[in-house]
Structure formats: structure tokens, C-alpha cells
N, C-alpha and C. Protein backbone atom coordinates (compact mmCIF):
# COMPACT_ATOMS: atom_id res chain seq x y z
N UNK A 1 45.37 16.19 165.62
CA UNK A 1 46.07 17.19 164.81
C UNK A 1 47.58 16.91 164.81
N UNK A 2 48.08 16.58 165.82
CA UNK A 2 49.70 16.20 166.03
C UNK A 2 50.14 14.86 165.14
N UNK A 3 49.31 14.07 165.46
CA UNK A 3 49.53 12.60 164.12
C UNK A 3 49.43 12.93 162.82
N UNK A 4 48.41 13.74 162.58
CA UNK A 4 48.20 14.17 161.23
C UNK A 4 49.47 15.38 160.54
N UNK A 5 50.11 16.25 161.40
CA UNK A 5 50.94 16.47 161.37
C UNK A 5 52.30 15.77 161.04
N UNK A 6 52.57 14.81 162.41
CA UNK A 6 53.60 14.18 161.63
C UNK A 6 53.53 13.38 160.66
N UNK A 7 52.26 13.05 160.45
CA UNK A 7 52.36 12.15 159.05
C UNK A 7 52.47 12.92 157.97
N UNK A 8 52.25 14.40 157.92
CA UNK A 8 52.65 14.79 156.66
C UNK A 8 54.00 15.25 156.17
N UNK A 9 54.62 15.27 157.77
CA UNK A 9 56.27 15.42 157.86
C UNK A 9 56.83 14.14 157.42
N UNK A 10 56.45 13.01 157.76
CA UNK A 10 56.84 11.78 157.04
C UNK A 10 57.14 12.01 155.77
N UNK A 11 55.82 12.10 155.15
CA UNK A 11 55.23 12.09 153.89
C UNK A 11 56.11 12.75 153.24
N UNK A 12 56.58 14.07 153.75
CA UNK A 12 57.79 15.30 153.03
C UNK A 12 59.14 14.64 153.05
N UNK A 13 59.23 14.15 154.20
CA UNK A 13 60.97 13.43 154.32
C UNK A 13 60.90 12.25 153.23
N UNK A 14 60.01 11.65 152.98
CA UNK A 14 59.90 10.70 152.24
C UNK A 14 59.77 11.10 150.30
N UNK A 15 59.27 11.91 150.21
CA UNK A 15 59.28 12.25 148.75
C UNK A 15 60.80 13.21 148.89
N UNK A 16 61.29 13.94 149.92
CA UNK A 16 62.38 14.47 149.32
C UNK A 16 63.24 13.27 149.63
N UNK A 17 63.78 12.27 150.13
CA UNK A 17 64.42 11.03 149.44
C UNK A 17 64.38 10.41 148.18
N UNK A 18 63.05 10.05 147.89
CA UNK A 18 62.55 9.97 146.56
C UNK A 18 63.19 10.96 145.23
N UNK A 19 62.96 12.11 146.06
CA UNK A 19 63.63 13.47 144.64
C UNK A 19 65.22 13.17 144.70
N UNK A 20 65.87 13.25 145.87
CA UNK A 20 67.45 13.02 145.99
C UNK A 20 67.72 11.95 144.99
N UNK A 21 67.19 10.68 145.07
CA UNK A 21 67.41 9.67 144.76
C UNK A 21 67.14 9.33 142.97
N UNK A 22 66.19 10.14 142.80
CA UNK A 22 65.73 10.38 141.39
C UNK A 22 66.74 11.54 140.70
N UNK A 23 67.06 12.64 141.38
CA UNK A 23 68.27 13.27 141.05
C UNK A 23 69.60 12.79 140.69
N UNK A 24 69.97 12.06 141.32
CA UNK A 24 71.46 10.95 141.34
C UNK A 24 71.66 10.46 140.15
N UNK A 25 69.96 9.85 139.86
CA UNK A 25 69.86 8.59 138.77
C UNK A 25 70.70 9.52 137.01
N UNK A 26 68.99 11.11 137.65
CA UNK A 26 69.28 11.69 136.43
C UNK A 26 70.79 12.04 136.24
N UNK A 27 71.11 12.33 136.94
CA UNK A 27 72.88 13.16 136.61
C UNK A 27 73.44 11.53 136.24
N UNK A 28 73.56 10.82 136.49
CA UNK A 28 74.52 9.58 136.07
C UNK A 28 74.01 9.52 134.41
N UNK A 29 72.76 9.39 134.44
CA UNK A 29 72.31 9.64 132.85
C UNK A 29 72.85 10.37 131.95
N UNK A 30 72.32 11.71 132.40
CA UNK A 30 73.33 12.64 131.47
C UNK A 30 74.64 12.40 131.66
N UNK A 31 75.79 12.01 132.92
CA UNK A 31 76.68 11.49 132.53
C UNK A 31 77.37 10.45 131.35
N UNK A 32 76.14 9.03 131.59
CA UNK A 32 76.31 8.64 130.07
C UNK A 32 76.46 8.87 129.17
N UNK A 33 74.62 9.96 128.55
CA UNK A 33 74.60 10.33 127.57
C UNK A 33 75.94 11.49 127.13
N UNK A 34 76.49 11.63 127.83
CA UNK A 34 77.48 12.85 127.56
C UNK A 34 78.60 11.88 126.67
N UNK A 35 79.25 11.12 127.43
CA UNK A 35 79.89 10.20 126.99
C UNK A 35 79.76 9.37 126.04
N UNK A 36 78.82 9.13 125.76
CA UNK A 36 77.99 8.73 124.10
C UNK A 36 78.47 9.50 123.11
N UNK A 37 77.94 10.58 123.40
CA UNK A 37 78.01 11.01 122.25
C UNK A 37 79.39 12.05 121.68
N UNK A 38 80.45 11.77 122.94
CA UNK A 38 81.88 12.33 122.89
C UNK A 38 82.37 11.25 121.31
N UNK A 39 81.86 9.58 122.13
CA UNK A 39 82.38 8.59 121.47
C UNK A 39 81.72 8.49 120.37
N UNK A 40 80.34 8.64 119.73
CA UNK A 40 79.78 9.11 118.12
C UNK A 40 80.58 10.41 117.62
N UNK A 41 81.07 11.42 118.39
CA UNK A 41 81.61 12.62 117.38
C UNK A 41 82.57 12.00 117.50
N UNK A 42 83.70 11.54 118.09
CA UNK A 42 85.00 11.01 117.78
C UNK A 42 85.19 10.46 116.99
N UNK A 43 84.28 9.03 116.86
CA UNK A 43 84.25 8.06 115.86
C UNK A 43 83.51 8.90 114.54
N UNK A 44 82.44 9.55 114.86
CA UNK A 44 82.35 10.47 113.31
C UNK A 44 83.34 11.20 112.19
N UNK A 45 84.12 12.16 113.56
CA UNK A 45 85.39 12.88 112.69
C UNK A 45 86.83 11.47 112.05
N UNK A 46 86.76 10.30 112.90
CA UNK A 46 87.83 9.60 112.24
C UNK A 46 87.33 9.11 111.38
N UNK A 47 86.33 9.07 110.88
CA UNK A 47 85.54 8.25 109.42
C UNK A 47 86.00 9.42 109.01
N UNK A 48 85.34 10.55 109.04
CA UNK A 48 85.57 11.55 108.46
C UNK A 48 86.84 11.83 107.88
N UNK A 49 88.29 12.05 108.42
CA UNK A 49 89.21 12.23 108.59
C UNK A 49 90.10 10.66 107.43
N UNK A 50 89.35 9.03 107.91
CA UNK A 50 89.82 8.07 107.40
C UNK A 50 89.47 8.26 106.08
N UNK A 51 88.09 9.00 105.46
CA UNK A 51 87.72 9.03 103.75
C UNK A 51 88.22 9.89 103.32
N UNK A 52 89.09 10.95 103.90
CA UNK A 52 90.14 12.32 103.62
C UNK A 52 91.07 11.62 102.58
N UNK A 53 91.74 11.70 101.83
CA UNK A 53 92.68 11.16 101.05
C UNK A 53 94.07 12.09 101.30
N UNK A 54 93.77 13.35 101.61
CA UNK A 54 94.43 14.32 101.98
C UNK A 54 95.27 14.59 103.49
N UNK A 55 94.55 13.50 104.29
CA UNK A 55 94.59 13.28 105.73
C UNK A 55 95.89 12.28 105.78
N UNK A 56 96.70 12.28 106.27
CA UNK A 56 97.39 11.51 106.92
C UNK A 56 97.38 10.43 107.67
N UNK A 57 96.95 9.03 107.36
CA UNK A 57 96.66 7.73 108.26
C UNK A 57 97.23 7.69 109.39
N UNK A 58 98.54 8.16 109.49
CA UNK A 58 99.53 8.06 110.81
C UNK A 58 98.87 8.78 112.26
N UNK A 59 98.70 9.95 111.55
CA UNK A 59 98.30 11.00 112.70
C UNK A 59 96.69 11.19 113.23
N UNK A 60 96.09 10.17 112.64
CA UNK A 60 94.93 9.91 112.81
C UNK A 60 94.30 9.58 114.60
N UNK A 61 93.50 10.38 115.02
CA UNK A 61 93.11 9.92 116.39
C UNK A 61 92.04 8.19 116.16
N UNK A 62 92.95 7.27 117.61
CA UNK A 62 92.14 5.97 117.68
C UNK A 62 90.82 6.23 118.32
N UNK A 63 89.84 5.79 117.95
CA UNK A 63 88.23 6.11 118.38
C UNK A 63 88.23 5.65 119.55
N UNK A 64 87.82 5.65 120.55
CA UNK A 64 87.53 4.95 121.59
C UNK A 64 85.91 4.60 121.81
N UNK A 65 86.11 3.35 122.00
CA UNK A 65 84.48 2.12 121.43
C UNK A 65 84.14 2.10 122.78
N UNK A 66 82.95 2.05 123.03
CA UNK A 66 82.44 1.61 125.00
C UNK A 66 82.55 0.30 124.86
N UNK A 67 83.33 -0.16 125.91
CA UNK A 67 82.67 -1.92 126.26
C UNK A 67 81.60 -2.16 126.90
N UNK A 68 81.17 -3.26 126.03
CA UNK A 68 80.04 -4.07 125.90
C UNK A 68 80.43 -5.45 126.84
């Protein structure tokens, strides 16, 4: 009963590493994806803003591109 015990305490320490570790991944993800898509609406509104005729070229925000 005591082996079987700690093996299922293993078993728990071991999947909650697993979850920590799978947690991390996800948040860096959505970190990305956050950042994606800052840089698609940015670059959307300066198209937007560049086919304006009414818009001012000068005062125009520069897009910022991810490196590749």
C-alpha cells in the first residue's frame, strides 16, 4: 500500500510539471499571437491611412514588420 502510494504521488508531481510546463508554452503563445496581430492592425490602419488622399504622408505611423 505505501509503494502504491508513492507511486501515485510521483505520478501527481509529475503531471503537475507537465501542466506548469505546458502553461509557460501557452502564455508565450498568446504572447506572440498578441503581437501579431498588434503588427496586422498597425500595418492595416497605415494602408488604410496610405490610400487616404486626405491623410497626410508625413505624419503617417512606420509599421513595424517582425523579423524573419
Amino acid at each position: 500500500r505505501s509503494r502504491k502510494n508513492q507511486l501515485m504521488y510521483e505520478s501527481i508531481s509529475e503531471l503537475q510539471r507537465k501542466e506548469k510546463a505546458i502553461q509557460e508554452h501557452n502564455n508565450l503563445l498568446e504572447k506572440q499571437i498578441k503581437e501579431k496581430e498588434k503588427v496586422v492592425v498597425q500595418h492595416s490602419l497605415w494602408n488604410q491611412q496610405s490610400h487616404d488622399p486626405s491623410a497626410s504622408s508625413f505624419l503617417l505611423p512606420q509599421p513595424v514588420l517582425p523579423c524573419l
